[in-house]
C-alpha atoms as a PDB file:
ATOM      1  CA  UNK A   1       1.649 -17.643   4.791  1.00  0.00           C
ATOM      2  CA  UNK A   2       0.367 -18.320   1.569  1.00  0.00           C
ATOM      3  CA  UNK A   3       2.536 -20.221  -1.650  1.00  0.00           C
ATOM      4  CA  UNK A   4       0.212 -18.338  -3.993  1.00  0.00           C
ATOM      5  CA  UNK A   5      -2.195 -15.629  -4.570  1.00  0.00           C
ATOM      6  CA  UNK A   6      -3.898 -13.138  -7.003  1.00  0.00           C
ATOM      7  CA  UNK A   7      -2.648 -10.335  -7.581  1.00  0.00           C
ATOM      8  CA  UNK A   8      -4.986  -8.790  -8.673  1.00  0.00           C
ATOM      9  CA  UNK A   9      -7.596 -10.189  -6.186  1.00  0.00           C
ATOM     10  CA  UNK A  10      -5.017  -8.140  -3.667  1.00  0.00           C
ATOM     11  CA  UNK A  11      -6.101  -4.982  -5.653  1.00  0.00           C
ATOM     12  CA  UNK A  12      -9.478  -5.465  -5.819  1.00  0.00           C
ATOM     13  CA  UNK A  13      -9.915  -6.141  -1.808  1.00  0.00           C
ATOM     14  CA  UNK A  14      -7.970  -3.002  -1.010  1.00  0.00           C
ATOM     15  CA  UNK A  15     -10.424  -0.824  -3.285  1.00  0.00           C
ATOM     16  CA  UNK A  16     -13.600  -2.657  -2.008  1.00  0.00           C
ATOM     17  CA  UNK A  17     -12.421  -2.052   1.649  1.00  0.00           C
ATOM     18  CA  UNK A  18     -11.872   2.056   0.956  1.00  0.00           C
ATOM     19  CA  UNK A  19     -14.768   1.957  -1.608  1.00  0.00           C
ATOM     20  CA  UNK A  20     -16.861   0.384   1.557  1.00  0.00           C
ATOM     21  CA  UNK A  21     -15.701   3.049   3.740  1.00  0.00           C
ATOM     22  CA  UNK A  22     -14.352   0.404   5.946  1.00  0.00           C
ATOM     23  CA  UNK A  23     -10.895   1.407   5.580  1.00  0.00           C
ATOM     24  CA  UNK A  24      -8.983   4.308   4.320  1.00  0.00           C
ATOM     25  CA  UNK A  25      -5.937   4.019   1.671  1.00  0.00           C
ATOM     26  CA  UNK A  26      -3.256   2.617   4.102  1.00  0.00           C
ATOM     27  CA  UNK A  27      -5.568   0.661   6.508  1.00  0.00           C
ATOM     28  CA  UNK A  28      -7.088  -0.942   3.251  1.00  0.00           C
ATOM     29  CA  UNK A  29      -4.041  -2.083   1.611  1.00  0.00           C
ATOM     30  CA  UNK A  30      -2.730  -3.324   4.940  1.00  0.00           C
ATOM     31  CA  UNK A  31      -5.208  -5.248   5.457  1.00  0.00           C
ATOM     32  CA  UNK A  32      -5.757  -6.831   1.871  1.00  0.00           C
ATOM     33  CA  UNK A  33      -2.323  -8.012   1.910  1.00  0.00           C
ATOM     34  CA  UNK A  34      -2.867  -9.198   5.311  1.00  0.00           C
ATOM     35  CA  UNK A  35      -6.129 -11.670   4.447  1.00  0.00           C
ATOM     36  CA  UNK A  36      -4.335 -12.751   1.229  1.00  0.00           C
ATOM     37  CA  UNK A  37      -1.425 -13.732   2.007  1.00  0.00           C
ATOM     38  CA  UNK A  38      -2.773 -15.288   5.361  1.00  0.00           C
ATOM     39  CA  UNK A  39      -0.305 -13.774   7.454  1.00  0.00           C
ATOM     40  CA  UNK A  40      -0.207 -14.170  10.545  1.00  0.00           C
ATOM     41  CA  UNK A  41       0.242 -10.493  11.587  1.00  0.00           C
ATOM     42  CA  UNK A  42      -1.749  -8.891  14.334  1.00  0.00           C
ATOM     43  CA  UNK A  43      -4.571  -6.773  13.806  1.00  0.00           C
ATOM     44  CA  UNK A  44      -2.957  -4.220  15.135  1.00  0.00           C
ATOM     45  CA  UNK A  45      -0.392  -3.373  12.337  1.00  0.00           C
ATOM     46  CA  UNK A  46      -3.714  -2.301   9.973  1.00  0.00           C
ATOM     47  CA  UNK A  47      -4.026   0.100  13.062  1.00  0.00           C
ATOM     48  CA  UNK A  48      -0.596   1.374  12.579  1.00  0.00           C
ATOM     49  CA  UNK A  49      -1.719   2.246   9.339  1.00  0.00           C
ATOM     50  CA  UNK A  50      -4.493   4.641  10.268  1.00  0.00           C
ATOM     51  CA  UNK A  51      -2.529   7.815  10.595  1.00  0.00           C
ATOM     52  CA  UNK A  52      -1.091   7.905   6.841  1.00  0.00           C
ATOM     53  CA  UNK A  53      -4.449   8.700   5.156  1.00  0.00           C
ATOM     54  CA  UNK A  54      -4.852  12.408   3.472  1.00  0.00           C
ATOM     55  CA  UNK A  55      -1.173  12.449   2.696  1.00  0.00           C
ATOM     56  CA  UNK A  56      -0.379  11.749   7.195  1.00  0.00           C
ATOM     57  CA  UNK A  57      -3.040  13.264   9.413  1.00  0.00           C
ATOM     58  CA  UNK A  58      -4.842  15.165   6.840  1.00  0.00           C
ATOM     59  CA  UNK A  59      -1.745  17.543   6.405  1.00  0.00           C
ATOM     60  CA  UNK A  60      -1.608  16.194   2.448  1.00  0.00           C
ATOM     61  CA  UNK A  61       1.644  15.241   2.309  1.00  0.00           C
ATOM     62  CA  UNK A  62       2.864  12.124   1.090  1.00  0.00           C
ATOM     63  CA  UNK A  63      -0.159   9.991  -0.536  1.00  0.00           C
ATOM     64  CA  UNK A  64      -1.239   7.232   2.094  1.00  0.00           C
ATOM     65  CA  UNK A  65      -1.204   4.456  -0.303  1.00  0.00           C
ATOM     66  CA  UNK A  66       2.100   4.746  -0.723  1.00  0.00           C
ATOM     67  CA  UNK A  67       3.103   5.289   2.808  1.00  0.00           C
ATOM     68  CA  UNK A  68       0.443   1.956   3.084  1.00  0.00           C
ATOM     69  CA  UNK A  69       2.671   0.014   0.646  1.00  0.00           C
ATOM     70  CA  UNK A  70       5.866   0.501   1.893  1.00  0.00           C
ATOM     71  CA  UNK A  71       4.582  -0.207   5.738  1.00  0.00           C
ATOM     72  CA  UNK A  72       3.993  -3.626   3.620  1.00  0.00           C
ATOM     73  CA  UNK A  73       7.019  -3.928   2.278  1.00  0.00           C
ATOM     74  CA  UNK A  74       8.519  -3.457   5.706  1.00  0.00           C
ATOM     75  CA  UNK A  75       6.702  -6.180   7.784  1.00  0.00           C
ATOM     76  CA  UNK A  76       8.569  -8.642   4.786  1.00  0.00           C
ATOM     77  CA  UNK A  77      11.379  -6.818   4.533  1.00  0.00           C
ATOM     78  CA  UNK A  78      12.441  -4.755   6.880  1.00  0.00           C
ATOM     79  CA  UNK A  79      14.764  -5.171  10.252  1.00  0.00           C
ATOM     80  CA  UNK A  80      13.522  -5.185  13.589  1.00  0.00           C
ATOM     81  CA  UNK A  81      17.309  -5.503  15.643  1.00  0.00           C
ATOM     82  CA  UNK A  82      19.567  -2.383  14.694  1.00  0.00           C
ATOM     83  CA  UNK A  83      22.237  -2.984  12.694  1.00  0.00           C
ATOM     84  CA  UNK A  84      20.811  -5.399  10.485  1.00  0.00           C
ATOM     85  CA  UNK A  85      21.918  -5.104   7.155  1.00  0.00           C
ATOM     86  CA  UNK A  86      18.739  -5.859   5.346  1.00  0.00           C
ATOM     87  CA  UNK A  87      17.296  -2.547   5.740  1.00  0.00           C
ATOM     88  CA  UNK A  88      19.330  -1.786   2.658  1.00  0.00           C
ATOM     89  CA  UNK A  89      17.225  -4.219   0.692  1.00  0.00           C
ATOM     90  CA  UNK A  90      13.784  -2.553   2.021  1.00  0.00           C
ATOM     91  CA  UNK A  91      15.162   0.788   0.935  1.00  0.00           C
ATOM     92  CA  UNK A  92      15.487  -0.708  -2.069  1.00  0.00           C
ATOM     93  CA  UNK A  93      12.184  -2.314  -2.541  1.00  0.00           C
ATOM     94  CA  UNK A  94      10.903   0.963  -0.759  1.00  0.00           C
ATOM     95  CA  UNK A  95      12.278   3.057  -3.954  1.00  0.00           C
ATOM     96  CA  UNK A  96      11.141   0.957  -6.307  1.00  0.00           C
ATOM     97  CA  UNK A  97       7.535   1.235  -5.153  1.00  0.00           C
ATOM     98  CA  UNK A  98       7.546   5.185  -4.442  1.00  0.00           C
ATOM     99  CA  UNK A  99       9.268   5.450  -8.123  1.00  0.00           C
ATOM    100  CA  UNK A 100       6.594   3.259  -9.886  1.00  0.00           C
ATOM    101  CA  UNK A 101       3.738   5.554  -8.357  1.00  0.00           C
ATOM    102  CA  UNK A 102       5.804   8.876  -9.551  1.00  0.00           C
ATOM    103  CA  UNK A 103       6.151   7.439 -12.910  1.00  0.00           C
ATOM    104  CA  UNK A 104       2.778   6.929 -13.247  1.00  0.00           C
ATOM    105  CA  UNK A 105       1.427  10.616 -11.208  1.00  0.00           C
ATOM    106  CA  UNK A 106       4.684  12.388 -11.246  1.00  0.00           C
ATOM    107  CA  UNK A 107       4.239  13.430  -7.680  1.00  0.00           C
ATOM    108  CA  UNK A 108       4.110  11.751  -4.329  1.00  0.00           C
ATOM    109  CA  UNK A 109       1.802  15.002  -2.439  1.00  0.00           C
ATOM    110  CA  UNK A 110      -1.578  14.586  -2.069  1.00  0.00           C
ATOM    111  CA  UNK A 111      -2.433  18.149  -2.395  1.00  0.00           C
ATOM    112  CA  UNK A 112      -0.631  18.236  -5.623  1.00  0.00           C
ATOM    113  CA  UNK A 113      -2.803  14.897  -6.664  1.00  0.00           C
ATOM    114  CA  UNK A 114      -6.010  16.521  -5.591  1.00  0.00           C
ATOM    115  CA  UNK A 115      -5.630  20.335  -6.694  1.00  0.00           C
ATOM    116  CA  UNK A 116      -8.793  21.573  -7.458  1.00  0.00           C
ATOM    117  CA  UNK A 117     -10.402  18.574  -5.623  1.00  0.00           C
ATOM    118  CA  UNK A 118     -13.443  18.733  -2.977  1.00  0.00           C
ATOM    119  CA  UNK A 119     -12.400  16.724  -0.813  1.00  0.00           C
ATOM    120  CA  UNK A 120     -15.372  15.142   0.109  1.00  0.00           C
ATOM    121  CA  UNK A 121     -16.553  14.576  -4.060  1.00  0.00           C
ATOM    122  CA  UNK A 122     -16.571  10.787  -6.126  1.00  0.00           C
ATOM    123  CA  UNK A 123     -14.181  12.357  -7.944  1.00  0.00           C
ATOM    124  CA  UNK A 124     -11.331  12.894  -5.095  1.00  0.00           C
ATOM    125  CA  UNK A 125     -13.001   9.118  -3.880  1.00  0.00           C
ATOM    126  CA  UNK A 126     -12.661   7.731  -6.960  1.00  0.00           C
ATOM    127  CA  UNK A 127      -9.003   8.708  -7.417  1.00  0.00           C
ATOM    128  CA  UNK A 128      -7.926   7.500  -4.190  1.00  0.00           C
ATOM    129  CA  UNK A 129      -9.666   4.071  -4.275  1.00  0.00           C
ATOM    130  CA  UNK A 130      -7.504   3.351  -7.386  1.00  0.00           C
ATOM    131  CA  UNK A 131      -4.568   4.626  -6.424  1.00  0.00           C
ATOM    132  CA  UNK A 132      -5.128   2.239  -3.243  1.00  0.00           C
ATOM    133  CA  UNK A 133      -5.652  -0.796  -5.527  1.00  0.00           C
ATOM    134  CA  UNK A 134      -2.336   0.398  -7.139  1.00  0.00           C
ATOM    135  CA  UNK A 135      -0.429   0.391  -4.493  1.00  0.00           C
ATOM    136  CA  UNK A 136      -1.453  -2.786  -3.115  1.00  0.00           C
ATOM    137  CA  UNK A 137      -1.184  -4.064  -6.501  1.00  0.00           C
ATOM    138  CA  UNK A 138       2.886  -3.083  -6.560  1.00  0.00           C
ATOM    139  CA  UNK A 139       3.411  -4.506  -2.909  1.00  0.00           C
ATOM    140  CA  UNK A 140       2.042  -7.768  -3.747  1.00  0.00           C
ATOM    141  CA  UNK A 141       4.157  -7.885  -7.145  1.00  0.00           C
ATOM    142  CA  UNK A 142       7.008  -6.855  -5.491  1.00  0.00           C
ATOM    143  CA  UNK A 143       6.405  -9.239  -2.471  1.00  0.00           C
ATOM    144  CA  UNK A 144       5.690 -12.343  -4.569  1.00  0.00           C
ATOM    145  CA  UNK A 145       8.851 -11.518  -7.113  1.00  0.00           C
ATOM    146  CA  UNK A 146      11.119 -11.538  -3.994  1.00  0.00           C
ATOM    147  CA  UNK A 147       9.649 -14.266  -1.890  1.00  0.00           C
ATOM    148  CA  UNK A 148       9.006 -16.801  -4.971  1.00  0.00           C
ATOM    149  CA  UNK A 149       5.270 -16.638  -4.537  1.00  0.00           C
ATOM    150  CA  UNK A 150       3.428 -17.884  -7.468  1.00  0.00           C
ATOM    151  CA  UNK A 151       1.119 -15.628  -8.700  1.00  0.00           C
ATOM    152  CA  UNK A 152      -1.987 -17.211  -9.759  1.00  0.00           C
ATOM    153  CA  UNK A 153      -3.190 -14.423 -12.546  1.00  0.00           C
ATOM    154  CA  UNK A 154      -0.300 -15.566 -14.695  1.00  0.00           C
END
């Protein structure tokens, strides 16, 4: 892993790979965190990403960048042996995310975010690829804040 990145170079990746159609929301900002921050994390986890999209399956629920964000957060942060205390700090860091993207849209549901929406318009595109860049933009703030990563857009 990585002592520094950009930020904002994190956002930008995760749009061009949804803009590109090469990813949707989740599987974009999975995978732009991934490449920056040189992880060494198997391709796979951008796979586990590919259900969240259109709010989980299509059912328009909660908005797959976030859902893509906090699966971020979780390969940092989270626990993988029960019991482990630090779960508490990925709720955490988990709430803070979904709370910055409700500030900023009010809601979490994607059919809420894209009333009136075709689906298939630049318009609903458009609004997705930068809430994607958004999200990936809070994980890797959030990341760098808590692991001391230097951010190199400061």
């Amino acid at each position: 892993m990585v002592k520094e990145v950009s930020i904002k170079k994190i956002q930008s990746d995760a749009e061009e790979l949804f803009r590109k159609g090469d990813f949707f929301c989740s599987e974009a900002i999975v995978s732009s965190i991934r490449s920056n921050f040189e992880l060494d994390m198997p391709e796979e986890m951008i796979a586990m990403a590919s259900g969240f999209p259109v709010g989980i399956g299509r059912s328009k629920c909660v908005c797959g960048a976030v859902s893509g964000a906090i699966l971020c957060l979780g390969y940092f942060f989270g626990r993988s042996k029960g019991g482990d205390p630090k779960v508490n700090k990925t709720l955490e860091l988990a709430n803070e995310l979904q709370a910055s993207f409700k500030e900023n849209h009010k809601v979490l549901c994607c059919k809420v975010l894209t009333h009136g929406m075709d689906m298939g318009s630049g318009e609903h595109k458009a609004q997705c690829i930068s809430f994607t860049g958004e999200m990936a933009r809070k994980a890797a703030e959030i990341i760098v804040r808590e692991l001391g990563i230097t951010n190199l857009d400061v």
